[in-house]
N, C-alpha and C. Protein backbone atom coordinates (compact mmCIF):
# COMPACT_ATOMS: atom_id res chain seq x y z
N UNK A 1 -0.63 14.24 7.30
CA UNK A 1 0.07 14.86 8.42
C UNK A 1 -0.35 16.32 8.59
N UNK A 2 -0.04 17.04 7.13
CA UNK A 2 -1.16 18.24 7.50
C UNK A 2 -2.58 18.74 7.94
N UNK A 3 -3.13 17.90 7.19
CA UNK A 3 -4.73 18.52 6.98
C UNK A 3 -5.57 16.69 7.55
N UNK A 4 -4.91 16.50 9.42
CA UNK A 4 -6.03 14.84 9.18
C UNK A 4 -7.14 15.19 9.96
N UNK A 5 -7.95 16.32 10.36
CA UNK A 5 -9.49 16.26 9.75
C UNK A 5 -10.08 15.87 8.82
N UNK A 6 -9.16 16.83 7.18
CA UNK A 6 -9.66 15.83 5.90
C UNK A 6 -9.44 14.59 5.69
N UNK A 7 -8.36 14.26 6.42
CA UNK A 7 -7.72 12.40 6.16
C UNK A 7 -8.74 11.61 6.92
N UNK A 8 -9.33 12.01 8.25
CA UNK A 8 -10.32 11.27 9.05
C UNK A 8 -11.54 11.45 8.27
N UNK A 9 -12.53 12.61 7.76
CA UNK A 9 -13.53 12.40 6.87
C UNK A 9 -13.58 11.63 5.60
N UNK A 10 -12.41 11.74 4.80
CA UNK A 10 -12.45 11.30 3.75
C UNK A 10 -12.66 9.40 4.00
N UNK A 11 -11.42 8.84 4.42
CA UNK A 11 -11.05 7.96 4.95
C UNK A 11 -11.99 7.20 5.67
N UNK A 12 -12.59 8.07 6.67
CA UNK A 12 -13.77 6.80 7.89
C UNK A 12 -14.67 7.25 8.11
N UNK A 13 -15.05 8.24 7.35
CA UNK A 13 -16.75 8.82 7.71
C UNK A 13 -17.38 8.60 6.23
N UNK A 14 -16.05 8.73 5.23
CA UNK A 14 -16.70 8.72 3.96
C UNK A 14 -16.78 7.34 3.62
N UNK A 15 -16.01 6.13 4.64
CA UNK A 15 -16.22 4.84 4.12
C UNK A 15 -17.28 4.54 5.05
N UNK A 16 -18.00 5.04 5.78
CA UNK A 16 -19.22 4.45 6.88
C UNK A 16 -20.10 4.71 5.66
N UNK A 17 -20.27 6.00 5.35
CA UNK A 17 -21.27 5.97 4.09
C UNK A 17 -21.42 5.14 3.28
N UNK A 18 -20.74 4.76 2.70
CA UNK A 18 -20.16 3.66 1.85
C UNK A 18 -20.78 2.16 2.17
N UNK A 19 -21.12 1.89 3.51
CA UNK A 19 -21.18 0.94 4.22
C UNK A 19 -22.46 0.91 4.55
N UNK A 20 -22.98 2.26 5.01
CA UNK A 20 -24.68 2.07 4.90
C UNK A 20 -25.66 2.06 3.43
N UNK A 21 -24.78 2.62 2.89
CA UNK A 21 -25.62 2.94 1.52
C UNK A 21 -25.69 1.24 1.25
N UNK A 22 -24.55 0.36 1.21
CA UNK A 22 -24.18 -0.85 1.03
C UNK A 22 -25.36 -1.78 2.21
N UNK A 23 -25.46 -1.51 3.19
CA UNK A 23 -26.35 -2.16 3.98
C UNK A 23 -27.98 -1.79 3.84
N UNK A 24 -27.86 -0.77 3.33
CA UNK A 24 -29.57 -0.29 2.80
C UNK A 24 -29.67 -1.09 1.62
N UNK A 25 -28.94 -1.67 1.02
CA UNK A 25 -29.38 -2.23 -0.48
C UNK A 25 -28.54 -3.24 -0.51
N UNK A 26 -28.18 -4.27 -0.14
CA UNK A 26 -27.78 -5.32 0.55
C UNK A 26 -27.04 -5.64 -1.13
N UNK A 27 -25.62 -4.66 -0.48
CA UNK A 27 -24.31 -4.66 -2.10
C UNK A 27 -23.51 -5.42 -1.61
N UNK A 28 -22.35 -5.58 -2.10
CA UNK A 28 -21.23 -6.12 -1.83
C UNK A 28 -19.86 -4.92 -1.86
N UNK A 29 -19.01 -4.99 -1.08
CA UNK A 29 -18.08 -4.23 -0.53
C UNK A 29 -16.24 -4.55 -1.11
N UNK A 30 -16.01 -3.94 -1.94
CA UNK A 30 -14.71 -4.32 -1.83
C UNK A 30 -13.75 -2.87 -1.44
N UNK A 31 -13.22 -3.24 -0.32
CA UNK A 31 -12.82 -1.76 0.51
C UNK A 31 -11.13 -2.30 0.24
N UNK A 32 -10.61 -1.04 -0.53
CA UNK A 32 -9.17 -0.61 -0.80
C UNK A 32 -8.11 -0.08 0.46
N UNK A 33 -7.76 -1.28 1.43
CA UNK A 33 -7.10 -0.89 2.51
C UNK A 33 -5.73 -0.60 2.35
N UNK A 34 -4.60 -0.76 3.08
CA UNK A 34 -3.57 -0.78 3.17
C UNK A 34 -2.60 -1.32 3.95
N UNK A 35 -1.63 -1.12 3.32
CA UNK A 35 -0.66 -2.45 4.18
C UNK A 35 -0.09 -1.21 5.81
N UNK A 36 -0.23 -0.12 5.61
CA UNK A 36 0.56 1.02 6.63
C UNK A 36 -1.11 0.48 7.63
N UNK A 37 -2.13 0.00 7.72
CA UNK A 37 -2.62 -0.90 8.97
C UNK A 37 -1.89 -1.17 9.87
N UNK A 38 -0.47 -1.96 9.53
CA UNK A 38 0.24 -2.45 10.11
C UNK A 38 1.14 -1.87 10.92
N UNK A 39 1.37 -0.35 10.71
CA UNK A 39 1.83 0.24 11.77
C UNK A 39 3.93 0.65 11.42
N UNK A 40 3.98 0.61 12.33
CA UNK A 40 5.38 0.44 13.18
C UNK A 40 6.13 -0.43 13.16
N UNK A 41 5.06 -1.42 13.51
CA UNK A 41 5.63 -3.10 13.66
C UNK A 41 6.03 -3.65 13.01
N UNK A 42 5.74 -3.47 11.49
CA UNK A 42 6.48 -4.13 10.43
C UNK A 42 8.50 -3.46 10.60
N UNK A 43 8.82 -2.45 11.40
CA UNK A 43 9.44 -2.29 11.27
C UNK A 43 10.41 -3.01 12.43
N UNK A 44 9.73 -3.92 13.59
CA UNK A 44 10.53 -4.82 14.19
C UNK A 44 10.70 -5.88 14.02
N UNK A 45 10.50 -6.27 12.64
CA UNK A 45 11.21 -7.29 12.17
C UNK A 45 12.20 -7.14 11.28
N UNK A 46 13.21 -7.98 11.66
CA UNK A 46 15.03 -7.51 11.92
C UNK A 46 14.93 -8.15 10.32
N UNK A 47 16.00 -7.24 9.74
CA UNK A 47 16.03 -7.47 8.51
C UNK A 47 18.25 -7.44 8.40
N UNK A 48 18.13 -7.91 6.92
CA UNK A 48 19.61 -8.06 6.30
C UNK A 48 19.53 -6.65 5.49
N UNK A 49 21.15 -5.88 5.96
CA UNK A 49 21.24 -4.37 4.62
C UNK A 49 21.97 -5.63 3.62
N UNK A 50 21.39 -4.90 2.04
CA UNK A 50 22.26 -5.87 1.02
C UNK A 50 22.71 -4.14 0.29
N UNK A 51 23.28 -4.20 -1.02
CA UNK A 51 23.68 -3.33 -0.88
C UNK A 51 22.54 -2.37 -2.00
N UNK A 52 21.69 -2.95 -2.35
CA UNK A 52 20.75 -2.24 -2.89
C UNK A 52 19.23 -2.21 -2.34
N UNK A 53 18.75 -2.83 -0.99
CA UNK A 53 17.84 -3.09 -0.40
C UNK A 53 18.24 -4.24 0.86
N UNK A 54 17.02 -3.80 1.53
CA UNK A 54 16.87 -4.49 2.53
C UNK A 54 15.90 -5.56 2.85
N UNK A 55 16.48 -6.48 3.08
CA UNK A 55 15.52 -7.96 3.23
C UNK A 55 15.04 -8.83 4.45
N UNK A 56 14.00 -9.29 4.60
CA UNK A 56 13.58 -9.89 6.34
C UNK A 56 14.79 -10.67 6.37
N UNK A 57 14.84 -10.68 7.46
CA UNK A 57 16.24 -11.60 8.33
C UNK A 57 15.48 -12.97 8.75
N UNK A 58 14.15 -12.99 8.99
CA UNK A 58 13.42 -13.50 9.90
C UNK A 58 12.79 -14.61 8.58
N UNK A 59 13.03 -15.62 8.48
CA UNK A 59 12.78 -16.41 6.98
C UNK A 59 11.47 -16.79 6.92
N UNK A 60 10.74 -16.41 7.68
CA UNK A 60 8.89 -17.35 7.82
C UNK A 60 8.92 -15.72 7.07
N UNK A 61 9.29 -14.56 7.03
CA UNK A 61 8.10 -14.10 6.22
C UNK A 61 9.16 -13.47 4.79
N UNK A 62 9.66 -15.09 4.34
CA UNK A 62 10.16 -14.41 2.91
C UNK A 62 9.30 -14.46 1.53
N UNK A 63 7.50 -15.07 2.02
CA UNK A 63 6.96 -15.19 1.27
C UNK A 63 5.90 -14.40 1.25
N UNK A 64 5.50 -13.62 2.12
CA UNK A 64 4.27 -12.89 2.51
C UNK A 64 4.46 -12.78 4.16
N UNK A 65 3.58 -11.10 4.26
CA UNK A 65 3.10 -10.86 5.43
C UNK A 65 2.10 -11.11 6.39
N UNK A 66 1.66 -12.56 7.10
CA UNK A 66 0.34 -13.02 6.86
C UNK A 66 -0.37 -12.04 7.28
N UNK A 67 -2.15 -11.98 6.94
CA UNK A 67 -2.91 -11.11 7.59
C UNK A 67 -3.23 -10.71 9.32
N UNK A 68 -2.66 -12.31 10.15
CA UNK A 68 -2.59 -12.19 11.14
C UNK A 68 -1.27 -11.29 12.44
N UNK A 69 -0.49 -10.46 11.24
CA UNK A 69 0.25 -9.55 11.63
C UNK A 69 -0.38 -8.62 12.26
N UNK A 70 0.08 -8.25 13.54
CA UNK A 70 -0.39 -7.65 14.72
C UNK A 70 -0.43 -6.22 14.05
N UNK A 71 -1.71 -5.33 14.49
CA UNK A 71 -2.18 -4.48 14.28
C UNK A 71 -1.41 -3.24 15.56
N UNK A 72 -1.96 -3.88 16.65
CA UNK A 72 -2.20 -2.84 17.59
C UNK A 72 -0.45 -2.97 18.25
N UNK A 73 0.17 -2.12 19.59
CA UNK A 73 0.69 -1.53 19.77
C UNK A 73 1.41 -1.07 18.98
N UNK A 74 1.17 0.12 18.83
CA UNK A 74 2.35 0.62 17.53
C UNK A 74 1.38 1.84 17.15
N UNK A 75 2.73 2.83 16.46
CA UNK A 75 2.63 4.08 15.43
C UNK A 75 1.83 3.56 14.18
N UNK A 76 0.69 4.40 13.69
CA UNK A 76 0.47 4.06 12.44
C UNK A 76 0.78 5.33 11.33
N UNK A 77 0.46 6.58 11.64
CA UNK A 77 0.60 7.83 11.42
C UNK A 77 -1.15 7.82 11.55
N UNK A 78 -1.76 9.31 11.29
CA UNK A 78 -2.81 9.59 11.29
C UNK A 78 -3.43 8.85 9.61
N UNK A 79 -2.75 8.92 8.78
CA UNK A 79 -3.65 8.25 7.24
C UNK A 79 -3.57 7.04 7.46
N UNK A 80 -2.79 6.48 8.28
CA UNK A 80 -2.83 4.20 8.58
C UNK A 80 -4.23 4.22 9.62
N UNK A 81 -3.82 5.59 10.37
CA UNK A 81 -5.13 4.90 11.47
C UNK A 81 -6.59 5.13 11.32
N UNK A 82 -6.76 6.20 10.54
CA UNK A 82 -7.78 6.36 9.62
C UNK A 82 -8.47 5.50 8.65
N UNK A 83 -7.09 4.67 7.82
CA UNK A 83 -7.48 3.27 7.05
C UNK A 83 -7.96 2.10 7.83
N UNK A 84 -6.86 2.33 9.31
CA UNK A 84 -7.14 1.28 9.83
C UNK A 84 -8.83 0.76 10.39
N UNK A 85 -8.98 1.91 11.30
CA UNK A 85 -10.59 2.55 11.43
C UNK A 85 -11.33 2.03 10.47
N UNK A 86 -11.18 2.77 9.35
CA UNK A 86 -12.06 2.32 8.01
C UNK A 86 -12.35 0.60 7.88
N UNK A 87 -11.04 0.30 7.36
CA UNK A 87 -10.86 -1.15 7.91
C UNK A 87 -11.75 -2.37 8.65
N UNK A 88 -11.35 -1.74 10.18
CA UNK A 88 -12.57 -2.73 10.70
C UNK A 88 -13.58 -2.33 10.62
N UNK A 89 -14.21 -1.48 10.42
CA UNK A 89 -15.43 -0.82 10.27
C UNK A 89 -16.14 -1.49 8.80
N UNK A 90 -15.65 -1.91 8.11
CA UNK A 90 -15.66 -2.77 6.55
C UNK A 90 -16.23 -4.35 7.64
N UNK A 91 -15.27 -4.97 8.27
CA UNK A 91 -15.03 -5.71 8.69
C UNK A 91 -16.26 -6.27 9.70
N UNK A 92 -16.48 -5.04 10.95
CA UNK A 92 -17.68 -5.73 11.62
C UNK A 92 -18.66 -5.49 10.46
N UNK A 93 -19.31 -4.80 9.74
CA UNK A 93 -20.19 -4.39 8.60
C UNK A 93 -20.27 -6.17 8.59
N UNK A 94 -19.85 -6.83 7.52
CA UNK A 94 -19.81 -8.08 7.00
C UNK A 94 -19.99 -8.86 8.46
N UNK A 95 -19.50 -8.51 9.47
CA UNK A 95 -20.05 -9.27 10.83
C UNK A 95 -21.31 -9.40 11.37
N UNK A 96 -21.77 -7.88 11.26
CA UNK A 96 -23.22 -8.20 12.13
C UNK A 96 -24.17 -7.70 10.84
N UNK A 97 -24.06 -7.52 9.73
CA UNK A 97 -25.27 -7.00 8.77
C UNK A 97 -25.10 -8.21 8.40
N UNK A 98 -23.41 -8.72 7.79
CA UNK A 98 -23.46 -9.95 6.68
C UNK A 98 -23.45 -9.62 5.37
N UNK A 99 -22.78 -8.18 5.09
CA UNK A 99 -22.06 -7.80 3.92
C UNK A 99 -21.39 -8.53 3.21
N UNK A 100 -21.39 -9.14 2.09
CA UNK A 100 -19.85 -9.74 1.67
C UNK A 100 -19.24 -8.60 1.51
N UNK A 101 -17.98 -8.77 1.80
CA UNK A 101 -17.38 -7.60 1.90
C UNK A 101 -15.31 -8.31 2.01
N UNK A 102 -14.94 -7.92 1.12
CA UNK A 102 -13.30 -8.07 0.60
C UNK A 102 -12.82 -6.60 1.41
N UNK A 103 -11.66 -6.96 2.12
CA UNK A 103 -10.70 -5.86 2.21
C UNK A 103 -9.23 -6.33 2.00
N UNK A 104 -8.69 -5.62 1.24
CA UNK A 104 -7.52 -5.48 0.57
C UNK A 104 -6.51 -4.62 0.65
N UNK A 105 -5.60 -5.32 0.93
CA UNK A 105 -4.56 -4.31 1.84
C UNK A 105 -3.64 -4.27 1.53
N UNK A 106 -3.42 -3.26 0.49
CA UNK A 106 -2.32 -3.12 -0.56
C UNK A 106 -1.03 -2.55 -0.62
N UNK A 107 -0.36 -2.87 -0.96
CA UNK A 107 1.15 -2.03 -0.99
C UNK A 107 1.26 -0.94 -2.20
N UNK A 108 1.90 -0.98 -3.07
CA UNK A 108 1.78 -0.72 -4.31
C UNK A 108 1.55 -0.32 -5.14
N UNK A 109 0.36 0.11 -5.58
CA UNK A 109 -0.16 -0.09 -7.08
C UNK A 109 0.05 0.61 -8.38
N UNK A 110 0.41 0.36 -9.71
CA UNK A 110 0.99 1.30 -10.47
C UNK A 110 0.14 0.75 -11.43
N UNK A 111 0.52 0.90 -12.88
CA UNK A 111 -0.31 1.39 -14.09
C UNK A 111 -0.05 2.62 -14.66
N UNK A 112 -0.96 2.08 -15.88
CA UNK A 112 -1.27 3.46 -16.75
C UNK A 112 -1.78 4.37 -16.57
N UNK A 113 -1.55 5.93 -16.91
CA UNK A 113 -2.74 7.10 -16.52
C UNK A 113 -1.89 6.96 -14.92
N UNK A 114 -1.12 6.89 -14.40
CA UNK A 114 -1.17 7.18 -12.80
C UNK A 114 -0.08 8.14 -13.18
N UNK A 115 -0.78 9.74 -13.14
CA UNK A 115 0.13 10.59 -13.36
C UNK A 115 0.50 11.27 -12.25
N UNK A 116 1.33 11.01 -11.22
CA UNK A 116 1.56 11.46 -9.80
C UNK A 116 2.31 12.24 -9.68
N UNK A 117 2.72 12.69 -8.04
CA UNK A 117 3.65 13.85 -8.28
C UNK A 117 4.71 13.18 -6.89
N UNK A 118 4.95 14.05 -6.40
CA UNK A 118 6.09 13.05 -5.27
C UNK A 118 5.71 12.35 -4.17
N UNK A 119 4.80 13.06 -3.43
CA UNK A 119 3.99 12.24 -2.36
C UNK A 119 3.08 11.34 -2.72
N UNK A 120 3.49 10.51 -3.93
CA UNK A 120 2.04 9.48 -3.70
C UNK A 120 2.40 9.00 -5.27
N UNK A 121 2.35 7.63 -6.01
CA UNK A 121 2.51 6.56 -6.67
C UNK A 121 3.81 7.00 -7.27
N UNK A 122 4.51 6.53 -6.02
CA UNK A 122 6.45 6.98 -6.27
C UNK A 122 7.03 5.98 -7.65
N UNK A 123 6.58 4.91 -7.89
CA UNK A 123 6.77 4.08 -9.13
C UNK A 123 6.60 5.10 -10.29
N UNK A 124 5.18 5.75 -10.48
CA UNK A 124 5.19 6.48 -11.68
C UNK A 124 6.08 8.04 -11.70
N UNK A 125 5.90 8.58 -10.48
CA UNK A 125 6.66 9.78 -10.48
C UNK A 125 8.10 9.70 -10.68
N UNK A 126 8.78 8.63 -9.93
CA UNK A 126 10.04 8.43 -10.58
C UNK A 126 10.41 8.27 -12.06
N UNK A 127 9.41 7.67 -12.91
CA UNK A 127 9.52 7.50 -14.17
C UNK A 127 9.29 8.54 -14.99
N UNK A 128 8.32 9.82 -14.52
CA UNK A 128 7.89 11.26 -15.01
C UNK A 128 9.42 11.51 -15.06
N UNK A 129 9.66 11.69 -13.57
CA UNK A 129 10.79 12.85 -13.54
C UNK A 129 12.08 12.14 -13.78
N UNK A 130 12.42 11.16 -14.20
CA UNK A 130 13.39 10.42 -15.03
C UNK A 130 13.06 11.40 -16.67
N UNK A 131 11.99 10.76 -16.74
CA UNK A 131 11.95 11.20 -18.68
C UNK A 131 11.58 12.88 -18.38
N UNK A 132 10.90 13.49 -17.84
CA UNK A 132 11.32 15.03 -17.98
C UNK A 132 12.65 15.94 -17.49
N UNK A 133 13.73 15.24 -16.85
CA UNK A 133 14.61 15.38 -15.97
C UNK A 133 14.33 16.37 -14.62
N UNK A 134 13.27 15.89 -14.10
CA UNK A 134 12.78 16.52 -12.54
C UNK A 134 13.46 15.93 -12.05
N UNK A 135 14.01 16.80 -10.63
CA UNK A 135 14.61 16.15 -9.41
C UNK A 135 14.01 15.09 -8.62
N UNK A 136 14.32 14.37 -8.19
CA UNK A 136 14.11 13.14 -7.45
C UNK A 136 14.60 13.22 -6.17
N UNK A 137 13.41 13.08 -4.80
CA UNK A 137 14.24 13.45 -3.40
C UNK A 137 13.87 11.86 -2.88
N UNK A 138 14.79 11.56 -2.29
CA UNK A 138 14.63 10.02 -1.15
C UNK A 138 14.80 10.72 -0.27
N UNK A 139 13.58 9.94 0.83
CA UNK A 139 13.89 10.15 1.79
C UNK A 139 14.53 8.73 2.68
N UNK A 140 15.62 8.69 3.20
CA UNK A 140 16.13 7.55 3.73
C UNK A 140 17.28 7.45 3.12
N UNK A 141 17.70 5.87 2.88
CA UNK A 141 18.87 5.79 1.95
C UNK A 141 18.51 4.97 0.37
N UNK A 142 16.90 4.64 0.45
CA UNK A 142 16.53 4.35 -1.15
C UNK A 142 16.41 2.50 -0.77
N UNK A 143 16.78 2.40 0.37
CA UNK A 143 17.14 0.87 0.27
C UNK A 143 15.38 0.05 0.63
N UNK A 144 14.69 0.96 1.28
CA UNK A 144 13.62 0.28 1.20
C UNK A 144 13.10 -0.41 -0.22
N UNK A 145 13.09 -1.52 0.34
CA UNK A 145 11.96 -2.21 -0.76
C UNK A 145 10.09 -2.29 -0.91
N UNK A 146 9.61 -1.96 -2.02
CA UNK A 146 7.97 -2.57 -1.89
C UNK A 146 7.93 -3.23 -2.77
N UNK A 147 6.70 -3.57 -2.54
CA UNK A 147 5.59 -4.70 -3.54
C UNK A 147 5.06 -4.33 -4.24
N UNK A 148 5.21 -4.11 -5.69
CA UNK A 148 4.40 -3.41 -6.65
C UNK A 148 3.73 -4.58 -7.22
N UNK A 149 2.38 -3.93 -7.70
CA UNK A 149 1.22 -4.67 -7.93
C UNK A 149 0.70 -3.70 -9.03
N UNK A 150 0.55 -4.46 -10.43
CA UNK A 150 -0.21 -3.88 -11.57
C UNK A 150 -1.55 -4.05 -11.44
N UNK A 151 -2.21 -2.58 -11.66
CA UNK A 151 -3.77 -2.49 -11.33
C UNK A 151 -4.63 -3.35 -11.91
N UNK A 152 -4.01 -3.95 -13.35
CA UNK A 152 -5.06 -4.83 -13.73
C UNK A 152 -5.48 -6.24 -12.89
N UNK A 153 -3.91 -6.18 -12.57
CA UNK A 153 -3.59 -7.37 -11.77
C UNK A 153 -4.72 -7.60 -10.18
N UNK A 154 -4.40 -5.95 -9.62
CA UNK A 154 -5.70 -5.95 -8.59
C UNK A 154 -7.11 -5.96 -9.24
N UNK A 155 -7.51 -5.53 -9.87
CA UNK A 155 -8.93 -5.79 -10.51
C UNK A 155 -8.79 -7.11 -10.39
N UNK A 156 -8.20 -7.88 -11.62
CA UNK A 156 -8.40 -9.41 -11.39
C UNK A 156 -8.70 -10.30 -9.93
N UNK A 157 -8.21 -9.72 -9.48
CA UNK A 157 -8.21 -10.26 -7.86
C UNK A 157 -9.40 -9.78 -7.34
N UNK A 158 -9.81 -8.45 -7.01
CA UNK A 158 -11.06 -8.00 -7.06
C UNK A 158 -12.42 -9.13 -7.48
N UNK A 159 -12.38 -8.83 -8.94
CA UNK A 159 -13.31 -9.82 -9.49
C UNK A 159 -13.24 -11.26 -8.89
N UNK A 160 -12.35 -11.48 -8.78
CA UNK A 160 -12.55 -12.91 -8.07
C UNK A 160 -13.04 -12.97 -7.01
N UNK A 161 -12.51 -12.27 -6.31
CA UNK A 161 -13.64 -12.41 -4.76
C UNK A 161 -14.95 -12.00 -4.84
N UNK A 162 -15.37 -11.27 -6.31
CA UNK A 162 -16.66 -10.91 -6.32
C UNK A 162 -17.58 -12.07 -7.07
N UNK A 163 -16.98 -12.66 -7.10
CA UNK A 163 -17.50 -13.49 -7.81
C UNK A 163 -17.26 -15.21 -7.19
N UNK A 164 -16.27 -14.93 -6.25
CA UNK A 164 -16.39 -16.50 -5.22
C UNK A 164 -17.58 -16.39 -4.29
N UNK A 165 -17.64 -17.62 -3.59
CA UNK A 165 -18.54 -18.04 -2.75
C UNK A 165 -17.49 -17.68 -1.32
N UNK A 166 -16.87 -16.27 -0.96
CA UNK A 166 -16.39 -16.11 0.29
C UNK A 166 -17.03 -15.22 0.36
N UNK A 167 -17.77 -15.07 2.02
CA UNK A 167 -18.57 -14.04 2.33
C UNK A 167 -17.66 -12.60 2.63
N UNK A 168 -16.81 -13.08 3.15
CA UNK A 168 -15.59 -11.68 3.77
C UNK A 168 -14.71 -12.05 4.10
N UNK A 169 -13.80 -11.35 4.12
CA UNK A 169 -12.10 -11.75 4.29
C UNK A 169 -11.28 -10.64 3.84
N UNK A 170 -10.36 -10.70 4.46
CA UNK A 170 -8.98 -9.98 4.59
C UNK A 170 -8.33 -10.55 3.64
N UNK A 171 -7.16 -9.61 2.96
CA UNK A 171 -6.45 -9.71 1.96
C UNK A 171 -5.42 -8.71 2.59
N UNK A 172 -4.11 -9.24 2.34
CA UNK A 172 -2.71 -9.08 2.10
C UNK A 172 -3.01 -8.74 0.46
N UNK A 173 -2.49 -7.87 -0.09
CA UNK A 173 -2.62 -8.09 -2.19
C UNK A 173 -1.24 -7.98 -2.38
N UNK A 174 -0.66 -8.23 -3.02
CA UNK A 174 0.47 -7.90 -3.69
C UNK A 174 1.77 -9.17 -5.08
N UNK A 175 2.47 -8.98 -5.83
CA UNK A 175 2.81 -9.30 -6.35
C UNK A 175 3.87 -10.51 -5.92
N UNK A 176 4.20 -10.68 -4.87
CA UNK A 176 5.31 -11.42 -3.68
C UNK A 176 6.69 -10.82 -4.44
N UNK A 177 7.53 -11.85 -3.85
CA UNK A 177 8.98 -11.19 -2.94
C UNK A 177 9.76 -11.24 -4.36
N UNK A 178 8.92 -12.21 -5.26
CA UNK A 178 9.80 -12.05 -6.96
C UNK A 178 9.97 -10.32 -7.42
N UNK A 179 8.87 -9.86 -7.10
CA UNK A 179 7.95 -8.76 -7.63
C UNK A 179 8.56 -7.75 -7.23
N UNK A 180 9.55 -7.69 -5.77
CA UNK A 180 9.69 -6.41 -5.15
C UNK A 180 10.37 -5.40 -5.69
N UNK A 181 10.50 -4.42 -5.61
CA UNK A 181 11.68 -3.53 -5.96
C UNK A 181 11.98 -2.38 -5.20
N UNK A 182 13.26 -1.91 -4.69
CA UNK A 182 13.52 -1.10 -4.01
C UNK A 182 13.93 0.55 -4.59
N UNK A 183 13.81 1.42 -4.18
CA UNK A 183 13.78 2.85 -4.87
C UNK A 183 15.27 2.64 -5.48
N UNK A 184 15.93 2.21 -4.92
CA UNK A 184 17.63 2.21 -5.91
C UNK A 184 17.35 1.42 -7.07
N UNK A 185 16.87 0.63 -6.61
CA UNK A 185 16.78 -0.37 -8.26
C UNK A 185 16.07 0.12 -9.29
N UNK A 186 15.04 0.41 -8.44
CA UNK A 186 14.37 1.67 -9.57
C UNK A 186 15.29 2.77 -10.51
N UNK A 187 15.15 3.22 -9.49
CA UNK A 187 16.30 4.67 -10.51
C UNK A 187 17.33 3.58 -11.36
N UNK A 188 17.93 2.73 -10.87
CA UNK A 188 18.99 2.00 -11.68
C UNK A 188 18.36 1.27 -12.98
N UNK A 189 16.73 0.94 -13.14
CA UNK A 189 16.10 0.54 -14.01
C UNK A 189 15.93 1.51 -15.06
N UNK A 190 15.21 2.89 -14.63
CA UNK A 190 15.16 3.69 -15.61
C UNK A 190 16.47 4.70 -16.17
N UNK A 191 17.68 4.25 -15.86
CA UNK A 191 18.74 4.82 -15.69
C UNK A 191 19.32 3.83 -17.18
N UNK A 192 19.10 2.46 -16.86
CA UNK A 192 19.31 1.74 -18.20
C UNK A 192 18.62 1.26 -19.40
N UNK A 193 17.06 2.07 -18.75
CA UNK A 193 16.15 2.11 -19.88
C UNK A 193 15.77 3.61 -20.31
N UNK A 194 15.88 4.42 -19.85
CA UNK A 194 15.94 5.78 -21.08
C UNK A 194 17.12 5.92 -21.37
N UNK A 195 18.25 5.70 -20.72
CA UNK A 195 19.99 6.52 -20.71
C UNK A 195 20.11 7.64 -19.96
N UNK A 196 19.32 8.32 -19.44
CA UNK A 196 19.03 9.36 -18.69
C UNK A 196 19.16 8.94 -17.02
N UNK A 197 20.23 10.09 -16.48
CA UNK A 197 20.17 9.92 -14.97
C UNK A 197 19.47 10.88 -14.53
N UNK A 198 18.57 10.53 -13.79
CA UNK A 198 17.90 11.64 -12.63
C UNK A 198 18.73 11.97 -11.63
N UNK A 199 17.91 13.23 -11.80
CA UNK A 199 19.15 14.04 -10.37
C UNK A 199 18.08 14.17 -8.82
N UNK A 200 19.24 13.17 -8.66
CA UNK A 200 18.45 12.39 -7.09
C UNK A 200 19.07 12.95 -5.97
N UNK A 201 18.57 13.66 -5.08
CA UNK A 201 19.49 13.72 -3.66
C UNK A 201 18.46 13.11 -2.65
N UNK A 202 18.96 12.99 -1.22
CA UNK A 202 18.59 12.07 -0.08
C UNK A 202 18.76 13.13 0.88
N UNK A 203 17.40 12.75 2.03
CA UNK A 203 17.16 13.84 2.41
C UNK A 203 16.69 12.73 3.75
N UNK A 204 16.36 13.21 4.92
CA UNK A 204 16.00 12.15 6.34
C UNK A 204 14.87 11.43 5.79
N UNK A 205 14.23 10.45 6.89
CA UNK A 205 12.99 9.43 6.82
C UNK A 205 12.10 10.54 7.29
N UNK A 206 11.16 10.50 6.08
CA UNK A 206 9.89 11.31 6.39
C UNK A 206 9.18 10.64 7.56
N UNK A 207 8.38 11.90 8.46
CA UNK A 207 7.55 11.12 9.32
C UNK A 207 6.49 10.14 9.55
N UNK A 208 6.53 9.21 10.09
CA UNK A 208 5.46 8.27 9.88
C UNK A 208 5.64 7.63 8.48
């Protein structure tokens, strides 16, 4: 939101590179997308408040988001539309060169070594600032839920497509709806696994 000159270079000029270097030496592509592709729109589908998260209302997608979830009209922020960009740009690549080429469009991802800070792998930072007693800010009311996905778990998946007989394809990644967890449950997890409460306040829905 601040600085998306750097979010547009990094993001879709630095993945075109990526893509020719890959088409000069005829590699294979596995491009780290994201599920915020999707925009806005994930947010018009009508969901149930429960009292620790919120769940689709709409029962075809209590198992997954298929990949054929509509992209276009809609908000992405400037870092979704940048991915998104990136994205098809992965996408025709494997179209008219004939890249194999995986894109993966992730929610999630946590592990070891992911030593973060608040804007970015909220799974581990909540767990820092649980065990150091740092403040903890939500933005919203905590009830959102995601899909966390263990990195080994994406490698594995990775390797497999590098190693099947699919030339290219889209990927949804994630752990499914067993897997999810919402920022309340969180804090309520590490709340009964150190003994320690973080001092959490709630603050509006950040933009985009």
């Amino acid at each position: 939101m601040l600085e998306p000159r750097t979010d547009f270079e990094v993001n879709l000029v630095g993945t075109f590179n990526v893509l020719e270097t890959a088409r000069l030496n005829d590699s294979s592509i596995v491009f780290c997308s994201t599920n915020k592709v999707y925009g806005n729109n994930v947010n018009t589908v009508p969901v149930h408040e429960r009292p620790t998260r919120y769940l689709f209302a709409d029962h075809k997608f209590d198992q997954r988001v298929p990949e054929s979830f509509p992209i276009d009209q809609t908000g992405h922020s400037p870092y979704g539309t940048s991915k998104l960009a990136a994205d098809i740009y992965v996408q025709e690549y494997a179209h008219t060169y004939g890249l194999k080429a995986g894109i993966f469009r992730m929610s999630c991802i946590y592990g070891e070594r992911q030593f973060r800070v608040e804007d970015q792998g909220w799974l581990s930072w909540f767990a820092i600032a649980a065990h150091m007693g740092k403040p903890v800010t939500i933005y919203g009311d905590g009830k959102q839920a995601r899909d966390v996905l263990y990195v080994s778990d994406l490698l594995t998946a990775y390797e497999a497509f590098l190693e099947s007989n699919v030339k290219h394809q889209v990927f949804n990644i994630g752990r499914g709806p067993d897997n999810t967890l919402s920022l309340l449950e969180l804090l309520r997890m590490l709340r009964e696994m150190t003994g320690k409460d973080p001092q959490v306040s709630f603050q509006d829905w950040r933009p985009s």
